[in-house]
Protein backbone atom coordinates (compact mmCIF):
# COMPACT_ATOMS: atom_id res chain seq x y z
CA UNK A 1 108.44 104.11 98.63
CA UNK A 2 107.12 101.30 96.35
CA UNK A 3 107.81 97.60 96.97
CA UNK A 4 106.73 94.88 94.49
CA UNK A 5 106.84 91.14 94.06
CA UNK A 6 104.24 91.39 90.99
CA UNK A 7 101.56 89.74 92.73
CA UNK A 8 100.89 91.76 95.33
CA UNK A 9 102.14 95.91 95.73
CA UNK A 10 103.22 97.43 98.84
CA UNK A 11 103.25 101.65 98.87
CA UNK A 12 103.80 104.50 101.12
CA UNK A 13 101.19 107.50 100.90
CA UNK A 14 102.79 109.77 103.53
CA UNK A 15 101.26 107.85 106.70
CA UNK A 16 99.14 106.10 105.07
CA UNK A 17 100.81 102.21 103.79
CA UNK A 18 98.59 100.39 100.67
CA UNK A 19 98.63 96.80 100.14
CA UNK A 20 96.99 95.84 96.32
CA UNK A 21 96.60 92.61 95.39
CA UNK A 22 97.95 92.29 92.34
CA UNK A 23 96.30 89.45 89.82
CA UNK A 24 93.76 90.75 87.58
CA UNK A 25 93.76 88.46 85.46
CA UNK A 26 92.48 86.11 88.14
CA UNK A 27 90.27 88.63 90.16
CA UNK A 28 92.74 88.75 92.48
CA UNK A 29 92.75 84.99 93.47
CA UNK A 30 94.93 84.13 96.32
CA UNK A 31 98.10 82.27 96.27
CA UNK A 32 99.89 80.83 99.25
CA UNK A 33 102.64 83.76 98.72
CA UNK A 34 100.02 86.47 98.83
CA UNK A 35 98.42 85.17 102.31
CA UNK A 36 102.13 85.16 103.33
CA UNK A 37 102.72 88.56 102.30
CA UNK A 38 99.86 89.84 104.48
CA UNK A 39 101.69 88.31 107.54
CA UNK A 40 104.82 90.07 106.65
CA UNK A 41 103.33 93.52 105.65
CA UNK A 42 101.09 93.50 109.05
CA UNK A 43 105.35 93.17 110.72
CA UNK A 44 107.05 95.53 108.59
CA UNK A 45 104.45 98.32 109.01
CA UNK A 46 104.32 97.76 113.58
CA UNK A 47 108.11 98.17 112.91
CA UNK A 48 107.78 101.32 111.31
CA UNK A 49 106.64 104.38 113.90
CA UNK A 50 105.50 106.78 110.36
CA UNK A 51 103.11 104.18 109.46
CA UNK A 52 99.74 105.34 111.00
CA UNK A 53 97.02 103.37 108.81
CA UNK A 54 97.09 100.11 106.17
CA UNK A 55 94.84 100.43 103.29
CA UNK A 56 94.07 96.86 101.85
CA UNK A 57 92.21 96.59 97.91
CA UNK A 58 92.63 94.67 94.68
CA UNK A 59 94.04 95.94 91.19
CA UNK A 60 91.46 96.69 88.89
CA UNK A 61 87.77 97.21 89.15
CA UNK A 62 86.50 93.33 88.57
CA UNK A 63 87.06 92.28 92.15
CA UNK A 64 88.95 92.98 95.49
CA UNK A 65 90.05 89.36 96.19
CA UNK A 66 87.78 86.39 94.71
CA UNK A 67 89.12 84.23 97.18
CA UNK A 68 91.74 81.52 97.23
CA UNK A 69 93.51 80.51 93.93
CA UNK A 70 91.50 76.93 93.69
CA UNK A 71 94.29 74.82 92.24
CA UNK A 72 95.77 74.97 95.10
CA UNK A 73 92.79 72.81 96.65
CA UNK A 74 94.21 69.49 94.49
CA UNK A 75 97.62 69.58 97.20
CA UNK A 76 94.73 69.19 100.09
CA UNK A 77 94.69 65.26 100.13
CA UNK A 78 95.16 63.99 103.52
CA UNK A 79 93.70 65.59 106.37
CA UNK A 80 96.54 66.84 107.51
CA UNK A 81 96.90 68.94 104.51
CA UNK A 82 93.40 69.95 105.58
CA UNK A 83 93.83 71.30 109.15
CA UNK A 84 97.47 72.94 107.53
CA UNK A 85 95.28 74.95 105.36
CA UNK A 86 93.00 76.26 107.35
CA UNK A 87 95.57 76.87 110.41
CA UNK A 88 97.27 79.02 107.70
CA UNK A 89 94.62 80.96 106.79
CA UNK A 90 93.99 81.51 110.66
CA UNK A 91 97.14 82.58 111.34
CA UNK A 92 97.47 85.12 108.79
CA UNK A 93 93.67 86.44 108.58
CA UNK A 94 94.03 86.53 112.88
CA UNK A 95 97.96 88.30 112.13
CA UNK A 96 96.21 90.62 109.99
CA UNK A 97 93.01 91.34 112.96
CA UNK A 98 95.38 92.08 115.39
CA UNK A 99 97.95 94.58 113.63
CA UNK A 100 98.48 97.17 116.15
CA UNK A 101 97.44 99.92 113.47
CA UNK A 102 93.76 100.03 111.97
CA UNK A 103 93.32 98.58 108.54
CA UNK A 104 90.55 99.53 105.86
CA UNK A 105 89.19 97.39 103.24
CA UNK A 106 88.75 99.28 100.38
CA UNK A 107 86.38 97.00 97.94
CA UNK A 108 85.75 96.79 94.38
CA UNK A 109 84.03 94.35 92.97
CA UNK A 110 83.78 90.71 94.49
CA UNK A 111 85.02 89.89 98.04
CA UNK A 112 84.38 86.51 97.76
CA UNK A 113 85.63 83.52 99.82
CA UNK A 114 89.35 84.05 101.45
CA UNK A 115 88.74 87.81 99.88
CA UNK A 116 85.39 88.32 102.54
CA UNK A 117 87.47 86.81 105.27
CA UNK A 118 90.27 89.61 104.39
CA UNK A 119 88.02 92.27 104.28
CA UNK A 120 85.81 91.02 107.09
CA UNK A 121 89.31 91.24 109.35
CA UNK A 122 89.78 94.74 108.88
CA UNK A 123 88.90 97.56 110.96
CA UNK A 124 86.94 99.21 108.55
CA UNK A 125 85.55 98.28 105.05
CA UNK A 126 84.32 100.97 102.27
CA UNK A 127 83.42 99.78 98.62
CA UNK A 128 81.99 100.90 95.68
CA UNK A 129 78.35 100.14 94.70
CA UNK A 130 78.97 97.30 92.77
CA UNK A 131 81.07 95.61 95.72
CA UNK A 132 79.59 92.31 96.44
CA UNK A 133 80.43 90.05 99.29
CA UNK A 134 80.20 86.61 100.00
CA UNK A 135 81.13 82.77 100.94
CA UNK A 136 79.18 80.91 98.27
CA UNK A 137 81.15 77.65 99.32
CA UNK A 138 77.95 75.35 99.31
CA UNK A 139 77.46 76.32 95.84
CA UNK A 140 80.77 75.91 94.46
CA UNK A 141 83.26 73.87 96.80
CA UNK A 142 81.63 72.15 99.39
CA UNK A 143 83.91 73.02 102.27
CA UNK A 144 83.63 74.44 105.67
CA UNK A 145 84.77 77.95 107.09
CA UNK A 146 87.41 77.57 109.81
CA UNK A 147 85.89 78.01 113.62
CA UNK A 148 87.33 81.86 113.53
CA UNK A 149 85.43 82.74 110.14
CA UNK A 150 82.58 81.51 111.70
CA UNK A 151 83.08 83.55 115.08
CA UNK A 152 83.98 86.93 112.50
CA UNK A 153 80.65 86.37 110.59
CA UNK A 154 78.39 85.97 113.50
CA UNK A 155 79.91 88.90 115.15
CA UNK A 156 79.70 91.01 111.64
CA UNK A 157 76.44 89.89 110.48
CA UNK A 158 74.56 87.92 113.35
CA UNK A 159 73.94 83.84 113.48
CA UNK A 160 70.82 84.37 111.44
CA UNK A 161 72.14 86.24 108.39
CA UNK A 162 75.34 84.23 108.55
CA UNK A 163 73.43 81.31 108.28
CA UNK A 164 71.60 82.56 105.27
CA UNK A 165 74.34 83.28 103.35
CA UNK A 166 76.27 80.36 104.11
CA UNK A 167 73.54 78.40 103.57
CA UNK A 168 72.19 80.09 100.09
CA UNK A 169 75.15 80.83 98.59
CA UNK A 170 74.49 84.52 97.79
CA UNK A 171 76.10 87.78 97.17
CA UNK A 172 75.57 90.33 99.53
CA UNK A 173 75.00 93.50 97.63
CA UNK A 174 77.04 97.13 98.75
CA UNK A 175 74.05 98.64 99.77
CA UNK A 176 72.48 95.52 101.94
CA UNK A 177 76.06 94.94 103.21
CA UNK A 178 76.00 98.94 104.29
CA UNK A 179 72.76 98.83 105.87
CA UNK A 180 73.75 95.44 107.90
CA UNK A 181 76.62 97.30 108.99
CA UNK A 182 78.95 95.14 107.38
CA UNK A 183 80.65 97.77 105.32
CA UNK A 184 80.90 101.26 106.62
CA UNK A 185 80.47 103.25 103.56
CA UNK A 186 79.06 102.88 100.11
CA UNK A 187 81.27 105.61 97.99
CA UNK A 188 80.74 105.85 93.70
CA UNK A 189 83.90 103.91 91.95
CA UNK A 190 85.22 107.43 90.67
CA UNK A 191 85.85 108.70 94.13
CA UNK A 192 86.94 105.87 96.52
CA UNK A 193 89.95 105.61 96.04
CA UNK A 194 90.20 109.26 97.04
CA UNK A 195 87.84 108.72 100.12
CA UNK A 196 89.60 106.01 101.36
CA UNK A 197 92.86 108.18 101.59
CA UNK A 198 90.91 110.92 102.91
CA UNK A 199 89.58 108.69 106.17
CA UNK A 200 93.09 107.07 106.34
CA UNK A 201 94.69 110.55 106.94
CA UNK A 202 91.63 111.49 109.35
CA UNK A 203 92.27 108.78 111.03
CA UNK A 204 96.51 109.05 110.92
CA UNK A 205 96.24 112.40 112.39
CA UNK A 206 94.24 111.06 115.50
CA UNK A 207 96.39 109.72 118.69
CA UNK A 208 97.59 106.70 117.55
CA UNK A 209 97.70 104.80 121.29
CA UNK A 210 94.16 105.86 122.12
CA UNK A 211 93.39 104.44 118.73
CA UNK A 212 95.83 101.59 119.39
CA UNK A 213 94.43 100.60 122.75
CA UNK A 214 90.80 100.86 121.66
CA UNK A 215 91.42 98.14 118.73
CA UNK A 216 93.11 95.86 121.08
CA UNK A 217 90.42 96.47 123.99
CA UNK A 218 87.72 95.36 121.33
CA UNK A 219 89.89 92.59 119.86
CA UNK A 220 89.70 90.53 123.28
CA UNK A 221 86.56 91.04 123.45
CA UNK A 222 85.78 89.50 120.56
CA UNK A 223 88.76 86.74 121.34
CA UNK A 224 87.38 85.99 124.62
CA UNK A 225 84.11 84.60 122.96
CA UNK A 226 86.37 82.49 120.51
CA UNK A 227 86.88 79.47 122.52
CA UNK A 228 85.40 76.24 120.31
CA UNK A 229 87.45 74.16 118.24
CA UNK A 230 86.80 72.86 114.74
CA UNK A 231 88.92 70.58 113.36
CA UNK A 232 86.50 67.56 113.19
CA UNK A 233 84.72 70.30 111.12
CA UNK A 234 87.39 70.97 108.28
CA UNK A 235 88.77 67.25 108.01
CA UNK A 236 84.92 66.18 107.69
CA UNK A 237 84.27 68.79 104.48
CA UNK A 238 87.79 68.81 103.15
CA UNK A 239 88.23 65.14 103.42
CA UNK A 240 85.10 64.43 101.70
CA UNK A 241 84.16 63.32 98.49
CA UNK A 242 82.15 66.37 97.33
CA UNK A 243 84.65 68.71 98.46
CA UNK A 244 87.28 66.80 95.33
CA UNK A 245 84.21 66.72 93.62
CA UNK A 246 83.27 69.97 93.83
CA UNK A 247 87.02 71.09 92.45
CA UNK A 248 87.00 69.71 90.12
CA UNK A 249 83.62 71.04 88.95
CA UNK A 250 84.67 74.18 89.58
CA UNK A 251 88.31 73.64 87.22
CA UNK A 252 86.30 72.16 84.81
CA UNK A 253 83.31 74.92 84.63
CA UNK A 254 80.88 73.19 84.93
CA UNK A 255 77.85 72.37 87.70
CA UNK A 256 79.15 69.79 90.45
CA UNK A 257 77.33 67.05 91.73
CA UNK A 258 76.55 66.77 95.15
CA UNK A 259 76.12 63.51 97.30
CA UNK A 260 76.08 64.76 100.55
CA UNK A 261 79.71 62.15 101.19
C-alpha cells in the first residue's frame, strides 16, 4: 500500500511502514503539513496491529531533513506566534517519541535543525557515511531550541558536547556521531537502504509488547527528568532582533549581522 500527498510518502513493506520526506528540491525542508503528517502517521500506524516498525528518511541522497522550511519564520511576529511554534514542534517531535512501535532514522545526508530533532526522536538512527548532523542555529538563525530539544540532546550527547555544538555551530560527522553513540550504525550509501529493512524485520519478528513496554519504560524515564519550562527562553530569541535579522540573512544568502538584541 502506497499513500502520497507529494510532499511526504507513506508505504507498507510487509511489517515494516516507511515515511520519506518528499522535497528534494529543498533538502527536504519542513513545512507545517509535513510536521503534521508525522502526528498523523505515528496514529494511523498504533491503529494498525500488522504494523510492527516505522522507518523514517528523506528522498534523495542530498539530505534527510535540513530542517524547517525558513519562510515560514517571517509568520513568527508576536510572541505568541513564538511559543505556537515551538509548542508545535513539541507536540509532534514528543507524538513521534512516544509511538507505541520503535522508529528508525535512516539518514542521508544532512539532519540539520527540525531534521536532527526528528532523527534524534527515534528509537534508532543508521546513516550513511556522509550523514551529517547538527543545530547550527547560532550560525544561521539566532534562535533557541525548545526546553525538550534541549533535554533530547543532553540525554543523546551529554551537556558538554551539546554545548559544543550548539555553541559552534558544527556538523557532526557519521563516524563521530557513531562513536558518541548518537547514531547506531554507519552503513555505505549502496546498502542502507537494504540494512535498514533488514533490522526493521529483525526487529518486527521480535515480541512486539516486550518491545513495546521496554520503549515506554525508558520513555518515562527520560520524561521524568523533563520538568523545566522555557518559554521566557523562545519569546527572548524569537522575539529578538537578530533572530528577523538573521532570516532574513539567511533568505537573502548572505552573512547576518549579529548584535546580540
Amino acid at each position: 500500500m502506497e499513500i502520497s500527498d507529494s510532499d511526504t510518502l507513506f508505504e507498507r513493506r510487509g511489517a515494516v511502514a516507511w515515511l520519506t520526506f518528499n522535497r528534494p528540491q529543498a533538502r527536504n525542508a519542513m513545512t507545517y503539513a509535513m510536521y503534521e503528517r508525522i502526528a498523523t502517521v505515528c496514529d494511523e500506524i498504533e491503529a494498525d496491529d500488522s504494523v510492527r516498525v516505522l522507518v523514517l528518511t528523506g528522498a534523495g541522497d542530498r539530505a534527510f531533513v535540513a530542517g524547517t522550511d525558513i519562510n515560514q519564520f517571517r509568520q513568527l511576529t508576536t510572541p505568541e506566534d513564538a511559543r505556537e511554534y515551538e509548542q508545535r514542534m513539541d507536540r509532534v517531535i514528543s507524538r513521534l517519541e512516544a509511538v507505541a512501535l520503535p522508529t528508525i532514522a535512516m539518514v542521508r545526508g544532512y539532519a540539520v535543525g527540525g531534521g536532527a530533532n526528528i532523527a534524534l526522536a527515534c528509537d534508532l538512527r543508521l546513516c550513511s557515511p556522509d550523514a551529517r548532523f547538527g543545530v547550527p542555529i547560532a550560525r544561521t538563525l539566532g534562535n533557541c531550541l525548545s526546553m525538550n530539544t534541549v533535554y533530547r540532546l543532553v540525554d543523546l550527547l551529554g551537556p558538554a558536547r551539546m554545548k559544543e555544538m550548539i555553541f559552534t555551530a558544527r556538523m557532526i560527522e557519521a563516524a563521530e556521531a557513531h562513536a558518541a553513540g548518537l547514531v547506531n550504525e554507519v552503513v555505505p550509501a549502496e546498502q542502507l537502504a537494504e540494512r535498514t529493512q533488514a533490522l526493521a524485520e529483525q526487529i518486527a519478528a521480535n515480541a512486539p509488547l516486550t518491545i513495546r513496554v521496554t520503549k515506554e519504560a525508558v520513555r518515562r524515564v527520560l520524561a521524568a527528568r523533563r520538568t523545566a519550562m522555557g518559554d521566557d527562553l523562545v519569546q527572548t530569541a524569537y522575539m529578538s532582533q537578530d533572530f528577523a535579522e538573521g532570516v532574513s540573512a539567511f533568505l537573502e544568502k548572505r552573512p547576518p549581522r549579529w548584535q546580540g538584541k
